[in-house]
Structures are given as structure tokens and as C-alpha cells.
N, C-alpha and C. Protein backbone atom coordinates (compact mmCIF):
# COMPACT_ATOMS: atom_id res chain seq x y z
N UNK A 1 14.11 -24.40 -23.29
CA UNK A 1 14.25 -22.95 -23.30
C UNK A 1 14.45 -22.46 -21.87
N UNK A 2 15.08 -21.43 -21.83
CA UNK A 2 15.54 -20.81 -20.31
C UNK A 2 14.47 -19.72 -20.05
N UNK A 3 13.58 -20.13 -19.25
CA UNK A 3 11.98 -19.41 -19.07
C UNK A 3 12.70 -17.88 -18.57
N UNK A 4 14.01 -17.70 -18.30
CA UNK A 4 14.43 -16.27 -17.69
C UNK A 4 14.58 -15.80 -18.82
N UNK A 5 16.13 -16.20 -20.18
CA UNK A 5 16.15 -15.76 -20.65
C UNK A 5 15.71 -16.25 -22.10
N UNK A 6 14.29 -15.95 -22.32
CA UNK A 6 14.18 -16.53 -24.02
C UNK A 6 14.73 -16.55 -25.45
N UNK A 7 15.16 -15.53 -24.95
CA UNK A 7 16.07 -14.84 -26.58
C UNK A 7 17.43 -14.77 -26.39
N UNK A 8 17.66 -15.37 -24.97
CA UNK A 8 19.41 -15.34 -24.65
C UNK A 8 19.22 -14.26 -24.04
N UNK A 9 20.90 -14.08 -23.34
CA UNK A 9 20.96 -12.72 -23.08
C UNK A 9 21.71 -12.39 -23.60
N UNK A 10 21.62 -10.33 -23.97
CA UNK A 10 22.40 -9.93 -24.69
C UNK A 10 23.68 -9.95 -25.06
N UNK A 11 24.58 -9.72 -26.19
CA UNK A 11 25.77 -10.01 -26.34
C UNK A 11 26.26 -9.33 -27.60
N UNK A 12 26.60 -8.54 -27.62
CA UNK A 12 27.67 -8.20 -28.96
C UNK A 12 28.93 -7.70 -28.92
N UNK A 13 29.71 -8.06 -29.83
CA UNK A 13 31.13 -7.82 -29.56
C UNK A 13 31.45 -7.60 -30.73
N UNK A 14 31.24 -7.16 -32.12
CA UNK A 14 31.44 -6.99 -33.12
C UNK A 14 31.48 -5.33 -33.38
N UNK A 15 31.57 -4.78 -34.69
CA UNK A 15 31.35 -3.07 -34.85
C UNK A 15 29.95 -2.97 -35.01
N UNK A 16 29.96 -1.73 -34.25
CA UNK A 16 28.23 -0.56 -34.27
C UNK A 16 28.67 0.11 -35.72
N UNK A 17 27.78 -1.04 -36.71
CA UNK A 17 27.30 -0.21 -37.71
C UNK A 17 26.41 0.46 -38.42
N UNK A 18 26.29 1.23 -38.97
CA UNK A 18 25.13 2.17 -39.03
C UNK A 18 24.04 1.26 -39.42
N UNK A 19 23.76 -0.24 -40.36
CA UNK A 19 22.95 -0.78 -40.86
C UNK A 19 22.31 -1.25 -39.19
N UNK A 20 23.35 -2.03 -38.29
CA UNK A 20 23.23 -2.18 -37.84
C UNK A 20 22.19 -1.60 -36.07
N UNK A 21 23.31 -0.45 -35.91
CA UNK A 21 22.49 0.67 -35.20
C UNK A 21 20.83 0.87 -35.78
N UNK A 22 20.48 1.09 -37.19
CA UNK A 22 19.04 1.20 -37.56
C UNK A 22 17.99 0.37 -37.12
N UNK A 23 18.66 -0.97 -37.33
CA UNK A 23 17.97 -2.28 -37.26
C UNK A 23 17.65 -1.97 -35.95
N UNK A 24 18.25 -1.82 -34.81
CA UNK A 24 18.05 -1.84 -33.10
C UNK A 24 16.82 -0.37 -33.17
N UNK A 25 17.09 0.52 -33.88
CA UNK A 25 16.36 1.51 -33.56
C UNK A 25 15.04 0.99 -34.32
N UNK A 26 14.69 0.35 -35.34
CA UNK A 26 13.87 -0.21 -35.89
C UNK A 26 13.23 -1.69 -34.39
N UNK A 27 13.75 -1.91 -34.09
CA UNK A 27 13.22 -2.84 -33.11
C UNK A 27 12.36 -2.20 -32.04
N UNK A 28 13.51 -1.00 -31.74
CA UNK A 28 12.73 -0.14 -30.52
C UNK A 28 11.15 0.45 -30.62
N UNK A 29 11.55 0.99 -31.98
CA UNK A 29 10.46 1.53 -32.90
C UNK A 29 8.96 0.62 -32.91
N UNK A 30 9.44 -0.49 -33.23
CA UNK A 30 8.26 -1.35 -33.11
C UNK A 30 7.63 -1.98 -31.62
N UNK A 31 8.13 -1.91 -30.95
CA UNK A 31 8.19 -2.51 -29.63
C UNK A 31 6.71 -1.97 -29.17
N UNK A 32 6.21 -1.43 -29.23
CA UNK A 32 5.07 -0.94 -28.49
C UNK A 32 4.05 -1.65 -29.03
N UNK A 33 4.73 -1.86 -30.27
CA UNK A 33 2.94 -2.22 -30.88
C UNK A 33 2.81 -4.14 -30.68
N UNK A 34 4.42 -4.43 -30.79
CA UNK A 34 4.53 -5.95 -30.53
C UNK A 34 4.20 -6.34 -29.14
N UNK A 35 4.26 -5.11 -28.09
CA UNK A 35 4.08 -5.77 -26.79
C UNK A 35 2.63 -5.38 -26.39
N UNK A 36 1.66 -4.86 -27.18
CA UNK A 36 0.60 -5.15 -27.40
C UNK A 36 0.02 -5.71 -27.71
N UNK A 37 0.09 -6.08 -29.29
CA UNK A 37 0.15 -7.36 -29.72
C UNK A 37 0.01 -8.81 -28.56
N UNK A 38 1.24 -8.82 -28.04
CA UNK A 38 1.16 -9.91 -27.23
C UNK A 38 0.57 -10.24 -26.15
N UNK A 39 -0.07 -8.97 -25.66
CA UNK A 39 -0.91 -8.84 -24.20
C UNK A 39 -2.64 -8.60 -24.99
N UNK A 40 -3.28 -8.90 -26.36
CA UNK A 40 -4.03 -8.64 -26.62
C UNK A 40 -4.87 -9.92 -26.18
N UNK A 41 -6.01 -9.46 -25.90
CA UNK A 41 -6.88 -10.60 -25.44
C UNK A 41 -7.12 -10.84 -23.71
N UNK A 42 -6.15 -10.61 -23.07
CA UNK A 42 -5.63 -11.65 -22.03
C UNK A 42 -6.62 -10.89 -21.09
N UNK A 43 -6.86 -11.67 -20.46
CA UNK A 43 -7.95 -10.92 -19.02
C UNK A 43 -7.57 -11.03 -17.51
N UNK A 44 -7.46 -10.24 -16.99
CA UNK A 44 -6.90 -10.11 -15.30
C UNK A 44 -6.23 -11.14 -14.84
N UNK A 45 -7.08 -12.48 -14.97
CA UNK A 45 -5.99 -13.30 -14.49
C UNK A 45 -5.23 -13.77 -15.09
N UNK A 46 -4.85 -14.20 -16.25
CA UNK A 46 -3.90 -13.85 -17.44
C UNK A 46 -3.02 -13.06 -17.13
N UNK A 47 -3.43 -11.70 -16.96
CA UNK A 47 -2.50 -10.71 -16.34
C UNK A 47 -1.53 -11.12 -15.41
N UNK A 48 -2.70 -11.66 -14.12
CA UNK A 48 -2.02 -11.90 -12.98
C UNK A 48 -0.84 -12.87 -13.23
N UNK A 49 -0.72 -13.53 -14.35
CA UNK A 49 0.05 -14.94 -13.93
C UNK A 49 1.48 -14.91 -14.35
N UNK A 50 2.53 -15.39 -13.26
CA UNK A 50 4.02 -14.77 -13.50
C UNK A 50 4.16 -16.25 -14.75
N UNK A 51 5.58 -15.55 -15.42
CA UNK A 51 5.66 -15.79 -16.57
C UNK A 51 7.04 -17.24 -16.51
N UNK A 52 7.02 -16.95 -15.44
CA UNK A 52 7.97 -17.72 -14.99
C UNK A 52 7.89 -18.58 -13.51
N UNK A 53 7.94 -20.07 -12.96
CA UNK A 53 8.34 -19.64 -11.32
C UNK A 53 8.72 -18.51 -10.73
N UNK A 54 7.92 -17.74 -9.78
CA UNK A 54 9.08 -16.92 -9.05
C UNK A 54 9.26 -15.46 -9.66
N UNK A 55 8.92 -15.53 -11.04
CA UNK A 55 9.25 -14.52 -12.11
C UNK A 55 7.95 -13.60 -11.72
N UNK A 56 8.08 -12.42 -12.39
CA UNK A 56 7.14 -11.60 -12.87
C UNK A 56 5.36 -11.99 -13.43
N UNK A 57 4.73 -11.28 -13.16
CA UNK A 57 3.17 -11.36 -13.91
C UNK A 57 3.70 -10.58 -14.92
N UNK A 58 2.63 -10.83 -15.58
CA UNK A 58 2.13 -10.37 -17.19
C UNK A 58 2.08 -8.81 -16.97
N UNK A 59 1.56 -8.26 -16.03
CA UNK A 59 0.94 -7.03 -15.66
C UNK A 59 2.46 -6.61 -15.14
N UNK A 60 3.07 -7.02 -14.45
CA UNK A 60 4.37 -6.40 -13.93
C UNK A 60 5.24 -6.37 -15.01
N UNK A 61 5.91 -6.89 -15.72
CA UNK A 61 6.62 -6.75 -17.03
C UNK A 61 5.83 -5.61 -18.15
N UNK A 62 4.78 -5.75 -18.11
CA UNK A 62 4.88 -4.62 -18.50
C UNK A 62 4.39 -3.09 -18.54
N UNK A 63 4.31 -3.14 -16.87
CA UNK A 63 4.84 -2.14 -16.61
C UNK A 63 6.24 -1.57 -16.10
N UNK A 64 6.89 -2.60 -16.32
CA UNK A 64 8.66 -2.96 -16.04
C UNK A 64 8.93 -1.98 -17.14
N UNK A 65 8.42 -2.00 -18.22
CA UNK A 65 9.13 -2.24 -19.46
C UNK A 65 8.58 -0.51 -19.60
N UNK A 66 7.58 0.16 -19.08
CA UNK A 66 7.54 1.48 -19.03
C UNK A 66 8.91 2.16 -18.07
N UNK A 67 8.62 1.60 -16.97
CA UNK A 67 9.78 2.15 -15.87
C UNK A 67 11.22 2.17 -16.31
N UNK A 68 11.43 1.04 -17.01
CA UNK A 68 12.79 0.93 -17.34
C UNK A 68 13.19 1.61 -18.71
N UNK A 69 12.41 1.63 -19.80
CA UNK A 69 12.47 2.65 -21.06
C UNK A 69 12.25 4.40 -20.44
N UNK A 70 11.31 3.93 -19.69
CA UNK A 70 12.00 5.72 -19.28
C UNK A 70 13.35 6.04 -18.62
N UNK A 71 13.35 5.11 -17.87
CA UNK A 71 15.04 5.49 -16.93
C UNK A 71 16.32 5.40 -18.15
N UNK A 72 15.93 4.67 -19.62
CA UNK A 72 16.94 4.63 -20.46
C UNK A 72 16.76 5.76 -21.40
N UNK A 73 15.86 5.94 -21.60
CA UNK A 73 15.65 7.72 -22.20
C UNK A 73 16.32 8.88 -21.78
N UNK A 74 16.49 8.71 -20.15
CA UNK A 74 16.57 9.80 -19.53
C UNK A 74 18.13 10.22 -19.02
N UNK A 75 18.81 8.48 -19.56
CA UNK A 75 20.08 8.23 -19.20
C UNK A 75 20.94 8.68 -20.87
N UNK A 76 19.83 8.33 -22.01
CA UNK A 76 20.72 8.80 -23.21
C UNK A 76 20.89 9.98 -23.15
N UNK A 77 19.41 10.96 -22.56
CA UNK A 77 19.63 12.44 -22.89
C UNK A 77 21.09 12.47 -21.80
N UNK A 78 21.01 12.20 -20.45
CA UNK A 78 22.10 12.59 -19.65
C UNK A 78 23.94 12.00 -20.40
N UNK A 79 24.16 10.46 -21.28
CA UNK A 79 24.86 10.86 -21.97
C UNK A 79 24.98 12.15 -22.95
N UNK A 80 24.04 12.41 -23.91
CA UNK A 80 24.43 13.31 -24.24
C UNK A 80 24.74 14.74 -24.42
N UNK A 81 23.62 15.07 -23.11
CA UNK A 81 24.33 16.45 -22.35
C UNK A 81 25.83 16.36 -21.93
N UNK A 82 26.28 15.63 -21.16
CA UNK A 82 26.92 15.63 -19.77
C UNK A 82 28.39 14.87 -20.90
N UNK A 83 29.40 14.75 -20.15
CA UNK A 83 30.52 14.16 -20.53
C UNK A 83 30.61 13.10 -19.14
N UNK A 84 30.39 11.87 -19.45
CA UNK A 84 30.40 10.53 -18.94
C UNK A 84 29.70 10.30 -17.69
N UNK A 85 28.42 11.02 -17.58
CA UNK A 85 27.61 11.51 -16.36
C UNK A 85 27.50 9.51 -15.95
N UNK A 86 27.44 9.83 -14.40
CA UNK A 86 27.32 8.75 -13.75
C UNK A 86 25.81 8.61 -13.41
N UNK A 87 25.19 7.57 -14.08
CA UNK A 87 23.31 7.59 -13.74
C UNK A 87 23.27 6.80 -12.22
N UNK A 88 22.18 6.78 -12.01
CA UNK A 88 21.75 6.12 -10.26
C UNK A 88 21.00 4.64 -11.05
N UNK A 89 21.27 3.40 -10.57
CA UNK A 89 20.71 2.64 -10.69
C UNK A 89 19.38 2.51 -9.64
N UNK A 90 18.76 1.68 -10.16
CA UNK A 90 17.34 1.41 -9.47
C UNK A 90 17.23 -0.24 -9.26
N UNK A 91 16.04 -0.46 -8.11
CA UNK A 91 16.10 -1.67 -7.92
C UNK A 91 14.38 -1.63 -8.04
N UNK A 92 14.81 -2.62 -9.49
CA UNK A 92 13.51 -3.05 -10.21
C UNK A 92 12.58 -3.97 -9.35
N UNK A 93 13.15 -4.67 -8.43
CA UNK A 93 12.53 -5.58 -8.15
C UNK A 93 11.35 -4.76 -7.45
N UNK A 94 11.99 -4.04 -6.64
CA UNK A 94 11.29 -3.10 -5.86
C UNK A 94 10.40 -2.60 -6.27
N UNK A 95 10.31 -1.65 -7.59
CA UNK A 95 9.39 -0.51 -8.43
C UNK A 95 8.03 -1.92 -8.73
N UNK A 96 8.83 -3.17 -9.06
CA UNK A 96 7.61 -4.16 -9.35
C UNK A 96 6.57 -4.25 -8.39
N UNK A 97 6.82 -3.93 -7.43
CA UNK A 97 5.51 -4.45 -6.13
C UNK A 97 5.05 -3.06 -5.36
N UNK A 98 5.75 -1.71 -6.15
CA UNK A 98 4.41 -0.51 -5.89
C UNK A 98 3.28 -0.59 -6.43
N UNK A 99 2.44 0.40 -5.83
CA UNK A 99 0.70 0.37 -6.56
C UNK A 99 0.61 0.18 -8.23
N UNK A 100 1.46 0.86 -8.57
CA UNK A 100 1.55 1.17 -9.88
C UNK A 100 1.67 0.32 -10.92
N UNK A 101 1.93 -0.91 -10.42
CA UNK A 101 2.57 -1.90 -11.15
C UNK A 101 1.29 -3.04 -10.72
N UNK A 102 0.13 -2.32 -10.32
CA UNK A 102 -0.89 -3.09 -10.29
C UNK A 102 -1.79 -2.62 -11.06
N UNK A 103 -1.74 -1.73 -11.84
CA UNK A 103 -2.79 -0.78 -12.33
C UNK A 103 -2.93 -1.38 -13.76
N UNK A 104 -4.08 -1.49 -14.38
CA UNK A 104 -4.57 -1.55 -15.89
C UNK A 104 -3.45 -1.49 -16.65
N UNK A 105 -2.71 -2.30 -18.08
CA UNK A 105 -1.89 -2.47 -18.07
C UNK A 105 -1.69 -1.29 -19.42
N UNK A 106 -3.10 -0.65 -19.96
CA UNK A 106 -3.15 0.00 -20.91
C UNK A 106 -2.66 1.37 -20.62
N UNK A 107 -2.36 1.95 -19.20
CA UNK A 107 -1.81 2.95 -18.49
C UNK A 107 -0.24 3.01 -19.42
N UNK A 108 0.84 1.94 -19.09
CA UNK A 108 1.88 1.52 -19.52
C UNK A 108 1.73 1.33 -21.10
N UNK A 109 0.63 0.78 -21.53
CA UNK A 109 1.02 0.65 -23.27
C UNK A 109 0.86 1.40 -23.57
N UNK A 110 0.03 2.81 -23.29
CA UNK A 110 0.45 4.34 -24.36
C UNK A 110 1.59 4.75 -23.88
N UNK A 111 2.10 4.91 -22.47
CA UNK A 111 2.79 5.67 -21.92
C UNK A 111 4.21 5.29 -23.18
N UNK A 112 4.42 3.95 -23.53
CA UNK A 112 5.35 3.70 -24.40
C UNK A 112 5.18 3.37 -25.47
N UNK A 113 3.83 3.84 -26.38
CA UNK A 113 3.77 4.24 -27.46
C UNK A 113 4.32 5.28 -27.44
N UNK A 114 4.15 6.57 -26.58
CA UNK A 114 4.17 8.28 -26.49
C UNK A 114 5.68 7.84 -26.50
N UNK A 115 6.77 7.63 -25.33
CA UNK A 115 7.83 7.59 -25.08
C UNK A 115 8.84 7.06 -26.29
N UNK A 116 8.14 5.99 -27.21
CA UNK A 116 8.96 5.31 -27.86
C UNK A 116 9.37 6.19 -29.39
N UNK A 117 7.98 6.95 -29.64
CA UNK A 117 8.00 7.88 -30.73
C UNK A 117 9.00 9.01 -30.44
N UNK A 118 8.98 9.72 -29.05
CA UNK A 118 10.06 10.21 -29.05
C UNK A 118 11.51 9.96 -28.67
N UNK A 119 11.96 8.57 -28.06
CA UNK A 119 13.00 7.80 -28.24
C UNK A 119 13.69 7.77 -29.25
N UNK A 120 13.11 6.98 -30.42
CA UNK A 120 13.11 7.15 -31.74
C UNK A 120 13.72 8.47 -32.34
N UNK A 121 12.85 9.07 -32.27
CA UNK A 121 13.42 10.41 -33.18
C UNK A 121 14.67 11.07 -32.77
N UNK A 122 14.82 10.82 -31.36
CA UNK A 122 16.16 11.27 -30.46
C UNK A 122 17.23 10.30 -31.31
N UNK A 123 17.21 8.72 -31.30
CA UNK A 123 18.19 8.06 -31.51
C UNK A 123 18.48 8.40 -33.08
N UNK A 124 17.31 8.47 -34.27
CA UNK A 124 17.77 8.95 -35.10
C UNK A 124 18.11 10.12 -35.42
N UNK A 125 18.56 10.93 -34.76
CA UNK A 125 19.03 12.11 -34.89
C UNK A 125 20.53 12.20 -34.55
N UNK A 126 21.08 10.92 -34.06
CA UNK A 126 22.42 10.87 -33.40
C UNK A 126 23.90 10.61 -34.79
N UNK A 127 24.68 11.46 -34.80
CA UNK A 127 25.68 11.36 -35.41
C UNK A 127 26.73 10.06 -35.12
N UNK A 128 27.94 9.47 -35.58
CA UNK A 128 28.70 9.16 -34.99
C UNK A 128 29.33 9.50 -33.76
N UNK A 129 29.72 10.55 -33.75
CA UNK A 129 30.24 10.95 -32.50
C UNK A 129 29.36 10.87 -31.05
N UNK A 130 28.15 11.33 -31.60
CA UNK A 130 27.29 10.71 -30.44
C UNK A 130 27.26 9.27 -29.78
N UNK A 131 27.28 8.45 -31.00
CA UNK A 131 26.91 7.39 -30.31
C UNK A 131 28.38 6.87 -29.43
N UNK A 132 29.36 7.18 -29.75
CA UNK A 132 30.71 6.93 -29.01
C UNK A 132 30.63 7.81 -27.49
N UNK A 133 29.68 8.59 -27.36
CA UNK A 133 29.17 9.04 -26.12
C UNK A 133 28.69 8.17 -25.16
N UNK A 134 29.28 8.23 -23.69
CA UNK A 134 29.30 7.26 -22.71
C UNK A 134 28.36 7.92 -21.28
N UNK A 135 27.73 7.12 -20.74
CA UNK A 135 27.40 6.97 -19.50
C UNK A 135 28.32 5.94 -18.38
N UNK A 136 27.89 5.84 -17.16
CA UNK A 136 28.65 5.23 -16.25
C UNK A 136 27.77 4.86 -15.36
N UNK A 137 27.32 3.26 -15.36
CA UNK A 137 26.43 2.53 -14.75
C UNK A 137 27.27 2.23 -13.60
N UNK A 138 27.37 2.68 -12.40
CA UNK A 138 28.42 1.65 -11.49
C UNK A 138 27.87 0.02 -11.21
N UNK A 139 26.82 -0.44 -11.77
CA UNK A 139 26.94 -1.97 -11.67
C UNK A 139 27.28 -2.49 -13.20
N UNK A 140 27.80 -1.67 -14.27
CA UNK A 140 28.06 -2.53 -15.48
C UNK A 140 29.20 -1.86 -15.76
N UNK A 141 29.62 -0.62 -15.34
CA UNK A 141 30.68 0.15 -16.07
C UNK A 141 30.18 1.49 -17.00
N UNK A 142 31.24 1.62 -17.49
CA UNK A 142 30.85 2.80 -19.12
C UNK A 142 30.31 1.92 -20.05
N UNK A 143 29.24 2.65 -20.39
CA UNK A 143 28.64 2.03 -22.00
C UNK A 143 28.26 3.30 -22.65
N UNK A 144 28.61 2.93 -23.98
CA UNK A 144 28.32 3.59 -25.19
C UNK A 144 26.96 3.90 -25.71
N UNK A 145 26.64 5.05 -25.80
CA UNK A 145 25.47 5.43 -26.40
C UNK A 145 25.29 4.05 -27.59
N UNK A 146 26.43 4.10 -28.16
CA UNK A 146 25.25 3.11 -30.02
C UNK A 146 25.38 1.87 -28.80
N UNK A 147 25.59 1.27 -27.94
CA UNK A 147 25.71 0.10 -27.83
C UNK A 147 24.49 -0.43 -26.86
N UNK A 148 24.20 1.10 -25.94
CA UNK A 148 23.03 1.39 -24.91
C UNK A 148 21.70 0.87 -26.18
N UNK A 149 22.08 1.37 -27.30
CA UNK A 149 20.63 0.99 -28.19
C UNK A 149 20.10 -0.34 -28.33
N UNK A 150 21.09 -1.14 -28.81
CA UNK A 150 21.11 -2.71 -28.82
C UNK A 150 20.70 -3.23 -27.41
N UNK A 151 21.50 -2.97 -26.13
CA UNK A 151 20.74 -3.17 -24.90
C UNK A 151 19.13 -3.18 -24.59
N UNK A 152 18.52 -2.15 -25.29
CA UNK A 152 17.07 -1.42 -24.88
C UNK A 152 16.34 -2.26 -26.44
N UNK A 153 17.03 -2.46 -27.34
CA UNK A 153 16.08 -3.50 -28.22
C UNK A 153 16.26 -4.91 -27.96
N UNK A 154 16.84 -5.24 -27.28
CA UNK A 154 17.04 -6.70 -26.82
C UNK A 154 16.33 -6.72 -25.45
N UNK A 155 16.01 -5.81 -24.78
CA UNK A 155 15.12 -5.28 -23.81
C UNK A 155 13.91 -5.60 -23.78
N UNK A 156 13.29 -5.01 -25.03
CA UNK A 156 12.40 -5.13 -25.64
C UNK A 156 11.83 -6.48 -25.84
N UNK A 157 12.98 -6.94 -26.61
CA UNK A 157 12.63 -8.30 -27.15
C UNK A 157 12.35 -9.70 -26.24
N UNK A 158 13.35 -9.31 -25.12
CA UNK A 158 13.44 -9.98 -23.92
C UNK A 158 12.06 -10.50 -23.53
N UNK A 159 11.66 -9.07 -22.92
CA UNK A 159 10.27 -9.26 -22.14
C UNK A 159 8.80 -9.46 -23.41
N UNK A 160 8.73 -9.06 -24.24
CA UNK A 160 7.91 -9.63 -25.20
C UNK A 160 8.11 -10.87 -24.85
N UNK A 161 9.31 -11.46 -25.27
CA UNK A 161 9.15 -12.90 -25.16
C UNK A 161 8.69 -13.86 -24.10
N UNK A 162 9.25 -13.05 -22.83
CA UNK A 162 8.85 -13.29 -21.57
C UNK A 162 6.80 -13.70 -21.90
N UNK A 163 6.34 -12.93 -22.41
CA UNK A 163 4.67 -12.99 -22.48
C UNK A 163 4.42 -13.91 -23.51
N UNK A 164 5.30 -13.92 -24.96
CA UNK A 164 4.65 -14.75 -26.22
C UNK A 164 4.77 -16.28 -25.81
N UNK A 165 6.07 -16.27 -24.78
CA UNK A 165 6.38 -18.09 -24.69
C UNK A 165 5.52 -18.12 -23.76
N UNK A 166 5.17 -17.51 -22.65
CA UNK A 166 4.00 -18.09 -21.56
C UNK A 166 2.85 -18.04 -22.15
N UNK A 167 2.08 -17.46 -23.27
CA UNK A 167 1.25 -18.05 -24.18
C UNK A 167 1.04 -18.90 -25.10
N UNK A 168 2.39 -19.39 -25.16
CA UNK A 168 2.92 -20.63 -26.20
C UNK A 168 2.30 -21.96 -25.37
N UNK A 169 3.33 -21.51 -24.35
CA UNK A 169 2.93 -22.94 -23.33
C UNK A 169 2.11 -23.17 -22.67
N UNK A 170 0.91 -22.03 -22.31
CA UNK A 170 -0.29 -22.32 -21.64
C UNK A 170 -1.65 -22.35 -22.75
N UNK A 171 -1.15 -21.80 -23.64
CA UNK A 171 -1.70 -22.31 -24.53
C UNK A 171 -3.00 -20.81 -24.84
N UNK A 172 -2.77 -19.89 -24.50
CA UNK A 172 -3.65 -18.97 -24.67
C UNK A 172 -3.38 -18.20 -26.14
């Protein structure tokens, strides 16, 4: 297994269909409670321990995974105000080694319970035409609102996994 990427990395090239689109919003939907789930038990140094060589702690992923679900919240509303608004990228690596990303990790698991409930209700509220609504990442290009969804549930799934396989293999 590739300790970076567990679940692969993302990829679709097929049509955004509505069964489809649900399923991702159904992933998102659940995400809070699975990446709880997976951090249940674990104690500080547990926390502390990157998930990978080199990689992230337990405690930094997820509070990654707050920082970065908000910056994608904030980028759908700006697709869908704006006509092809250009967002500011961030350098994650960076946000990983402020104070913040040292703090109790239960700070981050409501913050994206709260965030994800209203994520959710935003994405299901989106028509077709919405989701053909674009942003403009200058390190990836234009992406599509329905396609931004699949990104942020594979997101999801990513870093969960990042924590379930380093409990697989250490055995906790």
C-alpha cells in the first residue's frame, strides 16, 4: 500500500450523475462521524505519531481536514456567487505547524460536525446548472462545482484512511 496515498488518488473522468453526485455528498455527510470513529480511543501520543515517514501526526490531519473543508466551503459559496472567481491557494504544509494544529483534536471534530451539516445542505440544494459552475485554482485550473464534490469526499476518505491504516499496522 502507498502509506501517502491509501485509497489512490483521486480520479474521475466519466459523467457527474445525479446518483452519483449524492453518493459523494453522502460521503461528505458522513465524514465527521467516520473520522471520529477512527481517532476514538487514541491518547496524546497516538496523536502525536505521523502516519507516515515524514508525513503528518494523527493530531495534524485532523486538524488539516478542518482547515481545508473550510477553505472548500468557502470556495463553493465563492463559485456560486461569483462567475469563475479565482480562489487564493494556501500552503498546508505551513497551517500544519501553527499553534493550532497542536491543540486537542476534539476542537476540529465539532468544528466539522457544525461545518459538514451545513456543507451538506448547501450541496443539496444545488441544481444542475450549479454544479457546471466553476472556480479557478491557479495550481489545478477551472473545476466544476459537481466535480469539486467528489474531490472533498475523496478528501475525506483520503485522510481517514491516512489514521485507519496506521492503526491497522501498529496495531492499535
Amino acid at each position: 500500500m502507498d502509506l501517502r496515498y491509501p485509497v489512490g488518488k483521486f480520479n474521475h473522468d466519466g459523467d457527474l450523475t445525479s446518483s452519483l453526485i449524492e453518493s459523494w455528498i453522502k460521503e461528505i455527510e458522513g465524514a465527521p462521524a467516520l473520522l471520529r470513529e477512527s481517532v476514538a480511543g487514541l491518547g496524546d501520543e497516538q496523536l502525536d505519531t505521523s502516519y507516515r515517514p515524514g508525513g503528518w501526526t494523527v493530531r495534524q490531519v485532523v486538524h488539516h481536514l478542518a482547515d481545508s473543508h473550510i477553505n472548500s466551503y468557502v470556495r463553493f459559496k465563492l463559485a456560486l456567487t461569483e462567475d469563475n472567481p479565482t480562489i487564493k491557494p494556501y500552503r498546508e504544509e505551513k497551517r500544519a505547524e501553527l499553534p493550532d494544529s497542536k491543540m486537542p483534536i476534539e476542537v476540529s471534530l465539532l468544528l466539522l460536525e457544525s461545518l459538514h451539516s451545513r456543507w451538506v445542505t448547501l450541496l443539496r440544494s444545488l441544481s444542475p446548472a450549479d454544479l457546471e459552475k466553476t472556480f479557478f485554482h491557479p495550481d489545478s485550473g477551472e473545476i466544476k462545482v459537481g466535480l469539486n464534490i467528489g474531490i472533498y469526499a475523496w478528501h475525506s476518505r483520503h485522510h481517514i484512511a491516512h489514521i485507519t491504516s496506521l492503526r491497522e499496522r501498529l496495531g492499535w
